[in-house]
N, C-alpha and C. Protein backbone atom coordinates (compact mmCIF):
# COMPACT_ATOMS: atom_id res chain seq x y z
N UNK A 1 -18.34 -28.97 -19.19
CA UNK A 1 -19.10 -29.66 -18.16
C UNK A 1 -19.49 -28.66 -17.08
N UNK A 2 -20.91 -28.39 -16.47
CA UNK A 2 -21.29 -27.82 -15.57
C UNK A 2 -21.09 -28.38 -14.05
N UNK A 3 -20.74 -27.25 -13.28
CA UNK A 3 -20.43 -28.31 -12.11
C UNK A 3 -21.93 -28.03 -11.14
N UNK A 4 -22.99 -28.74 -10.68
CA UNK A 4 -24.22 -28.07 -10.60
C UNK A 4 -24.27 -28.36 -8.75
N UNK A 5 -24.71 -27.01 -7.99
CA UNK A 5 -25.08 -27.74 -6.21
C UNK A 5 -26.29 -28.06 -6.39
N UNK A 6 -26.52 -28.74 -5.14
CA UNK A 6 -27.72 -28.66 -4.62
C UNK A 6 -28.16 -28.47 -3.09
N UNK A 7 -29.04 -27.40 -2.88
CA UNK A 7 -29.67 -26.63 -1.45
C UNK A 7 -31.02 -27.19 -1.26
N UNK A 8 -31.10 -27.42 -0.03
CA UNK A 8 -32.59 -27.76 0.38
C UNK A 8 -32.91 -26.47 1.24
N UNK A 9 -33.99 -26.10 0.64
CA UNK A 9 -34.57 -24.74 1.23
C UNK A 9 -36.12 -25.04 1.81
N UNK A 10 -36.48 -24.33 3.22
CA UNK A 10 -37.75 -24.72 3.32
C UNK A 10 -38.35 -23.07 3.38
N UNK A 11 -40.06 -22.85 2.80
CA UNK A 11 -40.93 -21.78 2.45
C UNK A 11 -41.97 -22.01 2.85
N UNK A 12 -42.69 -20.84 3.10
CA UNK A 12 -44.57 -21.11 3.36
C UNK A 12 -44.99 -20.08 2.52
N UNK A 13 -46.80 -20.15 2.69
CA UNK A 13 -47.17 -19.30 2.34
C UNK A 13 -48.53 -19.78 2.72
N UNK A 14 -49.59 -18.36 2.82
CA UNK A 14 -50.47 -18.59 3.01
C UNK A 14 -51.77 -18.62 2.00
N UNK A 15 -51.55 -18.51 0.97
CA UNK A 15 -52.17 -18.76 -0.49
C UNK A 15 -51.81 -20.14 -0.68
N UNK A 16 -51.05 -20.78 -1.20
CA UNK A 16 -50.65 -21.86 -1.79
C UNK A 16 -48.96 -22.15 -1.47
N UNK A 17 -49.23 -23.68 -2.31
CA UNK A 17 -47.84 -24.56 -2.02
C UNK A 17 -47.19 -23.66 -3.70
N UNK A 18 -47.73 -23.61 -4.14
CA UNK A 18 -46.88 -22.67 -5.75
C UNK A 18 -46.07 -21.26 -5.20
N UNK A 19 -47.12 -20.94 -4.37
CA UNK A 19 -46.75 -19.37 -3.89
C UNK A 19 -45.44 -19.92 -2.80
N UNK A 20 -45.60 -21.05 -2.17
CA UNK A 20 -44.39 -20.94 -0.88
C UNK A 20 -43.39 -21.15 -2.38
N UNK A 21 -42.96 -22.19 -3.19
CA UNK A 21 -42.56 -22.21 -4.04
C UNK A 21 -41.56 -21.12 -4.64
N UNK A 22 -42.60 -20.49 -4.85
CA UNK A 22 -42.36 -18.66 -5.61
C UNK A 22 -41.25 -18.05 -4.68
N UNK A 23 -41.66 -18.26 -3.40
CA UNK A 23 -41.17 -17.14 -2.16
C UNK A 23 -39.83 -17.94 -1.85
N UNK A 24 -39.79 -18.82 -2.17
CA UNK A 24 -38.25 -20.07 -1.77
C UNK A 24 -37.18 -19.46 -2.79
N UNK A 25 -38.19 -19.70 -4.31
CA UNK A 25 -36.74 -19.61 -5.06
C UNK A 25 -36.47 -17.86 -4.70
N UNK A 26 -37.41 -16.92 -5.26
CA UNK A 26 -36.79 -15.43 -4.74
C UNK A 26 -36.16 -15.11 -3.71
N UNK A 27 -36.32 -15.52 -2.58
CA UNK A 27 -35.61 -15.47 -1.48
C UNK A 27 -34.00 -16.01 -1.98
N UNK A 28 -34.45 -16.95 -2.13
CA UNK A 28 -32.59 -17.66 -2.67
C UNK A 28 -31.76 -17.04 -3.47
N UNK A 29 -32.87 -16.72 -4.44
CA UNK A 29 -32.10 -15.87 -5.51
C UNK A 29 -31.01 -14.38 -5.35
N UNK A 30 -31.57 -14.10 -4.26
CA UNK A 30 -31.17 -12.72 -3.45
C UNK A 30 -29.39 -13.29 -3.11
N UNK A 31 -28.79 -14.24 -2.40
CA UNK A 31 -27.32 -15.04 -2.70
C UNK A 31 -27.49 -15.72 -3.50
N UNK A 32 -27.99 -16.38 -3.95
CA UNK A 32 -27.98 -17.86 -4.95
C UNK A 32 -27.92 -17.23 -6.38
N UNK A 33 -26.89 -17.40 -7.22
CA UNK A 33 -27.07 -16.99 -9.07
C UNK A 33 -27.45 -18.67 -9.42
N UNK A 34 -27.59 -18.44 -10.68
CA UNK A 34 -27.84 -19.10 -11.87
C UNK A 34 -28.43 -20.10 -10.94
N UNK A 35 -29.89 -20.23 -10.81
CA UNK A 35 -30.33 -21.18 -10.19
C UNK A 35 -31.33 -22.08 -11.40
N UNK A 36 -31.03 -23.42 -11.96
CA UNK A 36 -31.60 -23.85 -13.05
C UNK A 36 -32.36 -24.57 -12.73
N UNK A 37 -32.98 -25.05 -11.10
CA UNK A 37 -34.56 -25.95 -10.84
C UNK A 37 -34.61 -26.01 -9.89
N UNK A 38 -35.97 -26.58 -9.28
CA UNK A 38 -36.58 -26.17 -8.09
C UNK A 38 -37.28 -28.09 -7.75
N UNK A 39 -36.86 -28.56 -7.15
CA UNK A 39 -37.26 -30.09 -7.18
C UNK A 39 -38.18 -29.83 -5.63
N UNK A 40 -39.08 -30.26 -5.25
CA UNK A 40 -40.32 -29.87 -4.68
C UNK A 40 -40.35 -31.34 -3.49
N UNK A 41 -39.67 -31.39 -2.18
CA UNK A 41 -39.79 -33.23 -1.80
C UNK A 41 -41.03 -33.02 -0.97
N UNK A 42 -41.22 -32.23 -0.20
CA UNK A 42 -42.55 -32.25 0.69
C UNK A 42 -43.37 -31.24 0.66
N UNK A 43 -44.49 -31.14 0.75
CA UNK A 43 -45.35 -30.35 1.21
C UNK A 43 -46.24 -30.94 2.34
N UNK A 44 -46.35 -29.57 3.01
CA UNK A 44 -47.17 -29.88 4.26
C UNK A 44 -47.93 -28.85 4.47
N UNK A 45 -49.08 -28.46 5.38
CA UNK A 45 -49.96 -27.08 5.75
C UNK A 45 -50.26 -27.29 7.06
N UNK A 46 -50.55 -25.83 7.77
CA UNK A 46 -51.48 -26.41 8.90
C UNK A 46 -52.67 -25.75 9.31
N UNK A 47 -53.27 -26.51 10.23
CA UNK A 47 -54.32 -26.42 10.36
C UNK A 47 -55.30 -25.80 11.11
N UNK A 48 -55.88 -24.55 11.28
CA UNK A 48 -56.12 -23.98 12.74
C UNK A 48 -58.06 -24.01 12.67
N UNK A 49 -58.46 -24.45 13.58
CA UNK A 49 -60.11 -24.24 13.47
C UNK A 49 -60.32 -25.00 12.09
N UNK A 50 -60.11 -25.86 11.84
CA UNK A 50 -60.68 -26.95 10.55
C UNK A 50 -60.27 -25.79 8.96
N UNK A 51 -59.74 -24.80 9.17
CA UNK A 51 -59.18 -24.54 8.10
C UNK A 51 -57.38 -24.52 8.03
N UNK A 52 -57.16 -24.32 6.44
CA UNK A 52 -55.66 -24.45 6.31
C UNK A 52 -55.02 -23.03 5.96
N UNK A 53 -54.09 -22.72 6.93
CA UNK A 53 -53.44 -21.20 7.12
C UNK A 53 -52.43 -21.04 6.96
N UNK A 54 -51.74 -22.00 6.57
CA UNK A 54 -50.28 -21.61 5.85
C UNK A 54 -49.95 -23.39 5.26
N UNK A 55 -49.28 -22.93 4.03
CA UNK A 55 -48.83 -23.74 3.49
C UNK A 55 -47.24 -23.74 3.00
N UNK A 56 -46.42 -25.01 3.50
CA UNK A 56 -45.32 -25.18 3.05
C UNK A 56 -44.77 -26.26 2.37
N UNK A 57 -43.27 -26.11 1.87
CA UNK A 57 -42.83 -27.07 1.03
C UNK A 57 -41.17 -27.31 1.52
N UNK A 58 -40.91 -27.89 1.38
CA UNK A 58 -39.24 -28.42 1.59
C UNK A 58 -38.64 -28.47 -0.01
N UNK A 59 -38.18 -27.70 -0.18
CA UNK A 59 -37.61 -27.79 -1.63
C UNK A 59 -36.03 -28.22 -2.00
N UNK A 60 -35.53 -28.41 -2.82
CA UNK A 60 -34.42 -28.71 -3.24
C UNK A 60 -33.72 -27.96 -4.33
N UNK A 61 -33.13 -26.62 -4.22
CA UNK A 61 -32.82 -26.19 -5.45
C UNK A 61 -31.27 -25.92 -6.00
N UNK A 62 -31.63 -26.11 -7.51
CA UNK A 62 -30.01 -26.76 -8.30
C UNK A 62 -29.77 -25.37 -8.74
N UNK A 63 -28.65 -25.09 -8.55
CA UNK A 63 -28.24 -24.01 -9.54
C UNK A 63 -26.17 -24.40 -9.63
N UNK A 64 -26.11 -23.36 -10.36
CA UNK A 64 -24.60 -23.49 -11.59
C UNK A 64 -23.52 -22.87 -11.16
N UNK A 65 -22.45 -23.73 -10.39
CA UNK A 65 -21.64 -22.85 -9.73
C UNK A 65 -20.06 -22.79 -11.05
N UNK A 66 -20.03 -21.37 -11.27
CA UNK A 66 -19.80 -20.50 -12.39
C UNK A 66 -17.93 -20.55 -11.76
């Protein structure tokens, strides 16, 4: 039986909500091992002069404590 946590991590980015994504789990990964998913609860961006300049996500990620 695996015993599995779970972390809520928040990321941005200014390309995309995939890329804050990207930059959440690597960042984590740097302390965090065996990390087996990335569950995604919010995204949000904001907004400066009618365009969108950074984008983020509130994530949730599971990994395998060994």
């Amino acid at each position: 039986m695996a015993i599995l946590k779970v972390i809520e991590v928040l990321a941005n980015s200014e390309k995309s909500w995939e890329e804050a994504t990207r930059n959440a789990v690597k960042q984590a990964a740097k302390t965090v091992k065996n990390i087996k998913s990335v569950y995604v609860a919010e995204q949000s961006a904001i907004v400066n002069d009618n365009e969108v300049t950074e984008f983020r996500v509130n994530l949730r990620i599971t990994f395998e404590i060994k």
